[in-house]
PDB file of N, CA and C in Angstrom:
ATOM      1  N   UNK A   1      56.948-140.420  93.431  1.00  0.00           N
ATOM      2  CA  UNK A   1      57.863-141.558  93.283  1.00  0.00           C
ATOM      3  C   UNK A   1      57.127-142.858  93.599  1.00  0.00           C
ATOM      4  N   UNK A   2      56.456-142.622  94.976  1.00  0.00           N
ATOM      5  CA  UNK A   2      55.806-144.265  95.029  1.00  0.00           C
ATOM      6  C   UNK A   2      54.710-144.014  94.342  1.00  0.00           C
ATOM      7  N   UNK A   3      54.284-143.301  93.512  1.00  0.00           N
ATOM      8  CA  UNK A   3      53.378-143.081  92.741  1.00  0.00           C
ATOM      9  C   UNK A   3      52.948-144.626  91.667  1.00  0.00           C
ATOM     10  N   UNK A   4      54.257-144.535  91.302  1.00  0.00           N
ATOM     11  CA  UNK A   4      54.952-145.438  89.844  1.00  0.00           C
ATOM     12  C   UNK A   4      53.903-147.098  90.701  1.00  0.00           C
ATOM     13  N   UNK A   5      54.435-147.548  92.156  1.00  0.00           N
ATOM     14  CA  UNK A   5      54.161-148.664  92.584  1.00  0.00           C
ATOM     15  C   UNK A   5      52.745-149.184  92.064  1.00  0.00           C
ATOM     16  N   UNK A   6      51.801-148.103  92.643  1.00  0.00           N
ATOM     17  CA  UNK A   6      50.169-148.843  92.701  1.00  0.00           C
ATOM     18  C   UNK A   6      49.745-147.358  92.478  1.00  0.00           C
ATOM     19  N   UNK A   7      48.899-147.213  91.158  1.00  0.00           N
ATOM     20  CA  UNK A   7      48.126-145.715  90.531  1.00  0.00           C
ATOM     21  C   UNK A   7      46.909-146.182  92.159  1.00  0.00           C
ATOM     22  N   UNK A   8      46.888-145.498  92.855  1.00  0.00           N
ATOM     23  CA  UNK A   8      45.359-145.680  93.386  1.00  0.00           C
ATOM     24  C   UNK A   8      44.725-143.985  93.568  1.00  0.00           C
ATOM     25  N   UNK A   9      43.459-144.237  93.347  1.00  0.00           N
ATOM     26  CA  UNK A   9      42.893-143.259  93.514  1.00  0.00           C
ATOM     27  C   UNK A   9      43.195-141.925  94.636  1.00  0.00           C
ATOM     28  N   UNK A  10      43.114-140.607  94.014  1.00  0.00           N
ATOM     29  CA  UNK A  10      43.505-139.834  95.124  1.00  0.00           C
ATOM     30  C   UNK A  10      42.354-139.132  96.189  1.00  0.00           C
ATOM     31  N   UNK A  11      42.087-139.256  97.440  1.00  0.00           N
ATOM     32  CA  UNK A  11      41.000-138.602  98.266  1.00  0.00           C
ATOM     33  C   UNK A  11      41.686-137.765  98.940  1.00  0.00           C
ATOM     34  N   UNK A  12      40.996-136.395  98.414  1.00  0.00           N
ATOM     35  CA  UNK A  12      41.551-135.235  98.909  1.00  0.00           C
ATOM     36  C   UNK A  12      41.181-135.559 100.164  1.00  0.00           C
ATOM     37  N   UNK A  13      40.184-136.065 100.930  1.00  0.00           N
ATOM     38  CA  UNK A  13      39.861-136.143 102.312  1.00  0.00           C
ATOM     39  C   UNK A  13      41.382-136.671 103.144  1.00  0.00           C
ATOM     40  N   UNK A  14      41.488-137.776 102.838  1.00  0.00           N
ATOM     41  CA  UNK A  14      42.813-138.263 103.767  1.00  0.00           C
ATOM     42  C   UNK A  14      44.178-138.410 103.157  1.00  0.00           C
ATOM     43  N   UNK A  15      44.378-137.227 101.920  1.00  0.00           N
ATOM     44  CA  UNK A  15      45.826-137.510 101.124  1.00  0.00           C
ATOM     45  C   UNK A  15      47.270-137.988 102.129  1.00  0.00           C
ATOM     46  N   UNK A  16      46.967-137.336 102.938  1.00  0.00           N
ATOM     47  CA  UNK A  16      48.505-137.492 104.030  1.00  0.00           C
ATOM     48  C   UNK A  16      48.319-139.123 104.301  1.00  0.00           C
ATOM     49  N   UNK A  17      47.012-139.670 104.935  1.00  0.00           N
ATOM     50  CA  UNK A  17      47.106-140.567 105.616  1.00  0.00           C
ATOM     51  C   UNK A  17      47.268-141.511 104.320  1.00  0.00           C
ATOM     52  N   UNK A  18      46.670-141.459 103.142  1.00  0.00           N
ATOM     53  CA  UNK A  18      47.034-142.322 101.923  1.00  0.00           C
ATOM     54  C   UNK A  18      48.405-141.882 101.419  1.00  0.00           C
ATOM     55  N   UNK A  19      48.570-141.096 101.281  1.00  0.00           N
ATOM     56  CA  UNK A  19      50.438-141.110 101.467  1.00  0.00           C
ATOM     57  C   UNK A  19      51.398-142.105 102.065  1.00  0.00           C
ATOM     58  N   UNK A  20      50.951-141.913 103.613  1.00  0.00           N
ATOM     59  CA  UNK A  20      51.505-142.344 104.371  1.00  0.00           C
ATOM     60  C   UNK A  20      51.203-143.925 104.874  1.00  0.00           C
ATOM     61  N   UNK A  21      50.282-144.188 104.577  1.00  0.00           N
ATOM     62  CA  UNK A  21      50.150-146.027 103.824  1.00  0.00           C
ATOM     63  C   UNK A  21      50.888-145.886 102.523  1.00  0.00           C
ATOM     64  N   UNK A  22      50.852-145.521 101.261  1.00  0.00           N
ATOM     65  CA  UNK A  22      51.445-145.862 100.027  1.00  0.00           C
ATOM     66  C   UNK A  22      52.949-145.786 100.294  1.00  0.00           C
ATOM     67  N   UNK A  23      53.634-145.206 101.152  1.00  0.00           N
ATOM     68  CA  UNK A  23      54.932-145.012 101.361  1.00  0.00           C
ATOM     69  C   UNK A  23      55.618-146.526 102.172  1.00  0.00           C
ATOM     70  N   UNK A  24      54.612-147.096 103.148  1.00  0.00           N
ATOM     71  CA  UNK A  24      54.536-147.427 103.627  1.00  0.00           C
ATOM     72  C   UNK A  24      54.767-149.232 103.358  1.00  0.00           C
ATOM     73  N   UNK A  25      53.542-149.398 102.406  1.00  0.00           N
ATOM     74  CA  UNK A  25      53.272-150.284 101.124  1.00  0.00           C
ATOM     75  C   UNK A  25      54.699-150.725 100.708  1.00  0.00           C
ATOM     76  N   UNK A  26      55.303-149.569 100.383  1.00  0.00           N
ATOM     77  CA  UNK A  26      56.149-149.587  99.120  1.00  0.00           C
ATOM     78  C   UNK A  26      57.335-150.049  99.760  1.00  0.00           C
ATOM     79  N   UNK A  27      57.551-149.464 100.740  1.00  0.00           N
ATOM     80  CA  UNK A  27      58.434-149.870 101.673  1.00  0.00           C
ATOM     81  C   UNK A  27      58.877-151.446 102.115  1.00  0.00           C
ATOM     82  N   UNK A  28      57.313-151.714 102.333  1.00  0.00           N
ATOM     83  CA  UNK A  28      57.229-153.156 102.719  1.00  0.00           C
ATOM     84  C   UNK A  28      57.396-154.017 101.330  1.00  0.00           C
ATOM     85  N   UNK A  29      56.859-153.743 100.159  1.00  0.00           N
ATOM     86  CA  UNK A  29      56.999-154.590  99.178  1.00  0.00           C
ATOM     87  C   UNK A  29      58.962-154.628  98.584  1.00  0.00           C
ATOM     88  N   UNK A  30      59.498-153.378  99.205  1.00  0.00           N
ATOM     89  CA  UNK A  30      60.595-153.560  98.541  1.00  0.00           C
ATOM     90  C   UNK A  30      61.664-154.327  99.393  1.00  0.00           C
ATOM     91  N   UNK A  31      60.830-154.456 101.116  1.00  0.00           N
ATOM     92  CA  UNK A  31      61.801-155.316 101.933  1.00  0.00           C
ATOM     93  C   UNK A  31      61.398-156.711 101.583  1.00  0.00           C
ATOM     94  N   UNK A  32      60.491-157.098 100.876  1.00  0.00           N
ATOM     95  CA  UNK A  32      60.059-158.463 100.682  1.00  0.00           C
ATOM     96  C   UNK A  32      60.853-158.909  99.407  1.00  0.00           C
ATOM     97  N   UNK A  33      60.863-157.739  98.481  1.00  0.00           N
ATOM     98  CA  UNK A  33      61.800-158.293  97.063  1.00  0.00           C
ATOM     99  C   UNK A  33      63.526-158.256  97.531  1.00  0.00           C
ATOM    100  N   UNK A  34      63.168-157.702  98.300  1.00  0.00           N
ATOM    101  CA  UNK A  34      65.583-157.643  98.906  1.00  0.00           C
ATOM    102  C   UNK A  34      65.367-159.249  99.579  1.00  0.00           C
ATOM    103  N   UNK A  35      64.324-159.153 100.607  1.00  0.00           N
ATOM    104  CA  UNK A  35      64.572-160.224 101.532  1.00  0.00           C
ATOM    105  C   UNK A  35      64.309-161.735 100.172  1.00  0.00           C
ATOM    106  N   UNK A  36      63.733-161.465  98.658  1.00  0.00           N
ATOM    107  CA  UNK A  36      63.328-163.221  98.124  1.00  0.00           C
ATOM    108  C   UNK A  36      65.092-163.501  97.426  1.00  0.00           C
ATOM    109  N   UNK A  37      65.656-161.891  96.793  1.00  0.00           N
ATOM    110  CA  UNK A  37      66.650-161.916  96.207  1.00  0.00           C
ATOM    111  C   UNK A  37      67.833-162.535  97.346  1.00  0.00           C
ATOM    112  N   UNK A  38      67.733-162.009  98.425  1.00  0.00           N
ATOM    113  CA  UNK A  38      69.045-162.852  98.976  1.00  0.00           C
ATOM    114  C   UNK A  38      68.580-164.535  99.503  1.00  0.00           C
ATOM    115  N   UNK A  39      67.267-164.647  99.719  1.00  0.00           N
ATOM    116  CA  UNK A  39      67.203-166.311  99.566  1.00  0.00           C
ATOM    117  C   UNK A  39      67.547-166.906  98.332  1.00  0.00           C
ATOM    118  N   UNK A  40      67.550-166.318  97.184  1.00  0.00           N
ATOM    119  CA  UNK A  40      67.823-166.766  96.175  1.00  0.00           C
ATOM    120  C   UNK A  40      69.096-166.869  95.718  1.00  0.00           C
ATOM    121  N   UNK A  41      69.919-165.890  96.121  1.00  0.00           N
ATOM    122  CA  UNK A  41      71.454-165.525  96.517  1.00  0.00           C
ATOM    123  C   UNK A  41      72.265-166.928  97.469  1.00  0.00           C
ATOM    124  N   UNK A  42      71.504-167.013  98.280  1.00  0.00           N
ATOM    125  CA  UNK A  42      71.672-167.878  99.708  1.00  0.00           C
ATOM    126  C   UNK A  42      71.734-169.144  99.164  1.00  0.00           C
ATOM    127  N   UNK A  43      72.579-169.885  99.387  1.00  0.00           N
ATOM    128  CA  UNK A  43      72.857-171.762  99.208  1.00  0.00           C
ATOM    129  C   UNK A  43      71.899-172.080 100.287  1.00  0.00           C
ATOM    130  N   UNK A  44      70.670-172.644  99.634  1.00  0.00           N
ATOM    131  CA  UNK A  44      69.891-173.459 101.024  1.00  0.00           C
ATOM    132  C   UNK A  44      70.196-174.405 101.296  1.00  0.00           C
ATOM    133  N   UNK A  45      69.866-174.025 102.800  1.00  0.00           N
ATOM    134  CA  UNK A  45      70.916-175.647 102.978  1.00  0.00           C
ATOM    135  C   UNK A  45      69.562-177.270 103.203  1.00  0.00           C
ATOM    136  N   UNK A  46      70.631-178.221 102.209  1.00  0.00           N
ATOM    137  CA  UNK A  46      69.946-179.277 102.165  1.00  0.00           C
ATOM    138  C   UNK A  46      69.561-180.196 103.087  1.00  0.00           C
TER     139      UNK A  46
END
């Protein structure tokens, strides 16, 4: 699933720990697109 976000290369050496950043990533990029949509939502105030 977070696959779809960022293709990055797979290292069998640390798959869990690159998992577990890419999950991570994805996570964070999708609290940054909720958090621009409700400023954008939001009447700023003048």
């Amino acid at each position: 699933m977070a696959k779809e976000f960022l293709p990055l290369p797979r290292m069998s050496n640390s798959s869990r720990r690159g998992a577990t950043a890419l999950m991570a990533l994805a996570g964070a990029s999708e609290s940054l697109i909720l958090q621009d949509e409700d400023d954008h939502l939001r009447p700023r105030p003048s």
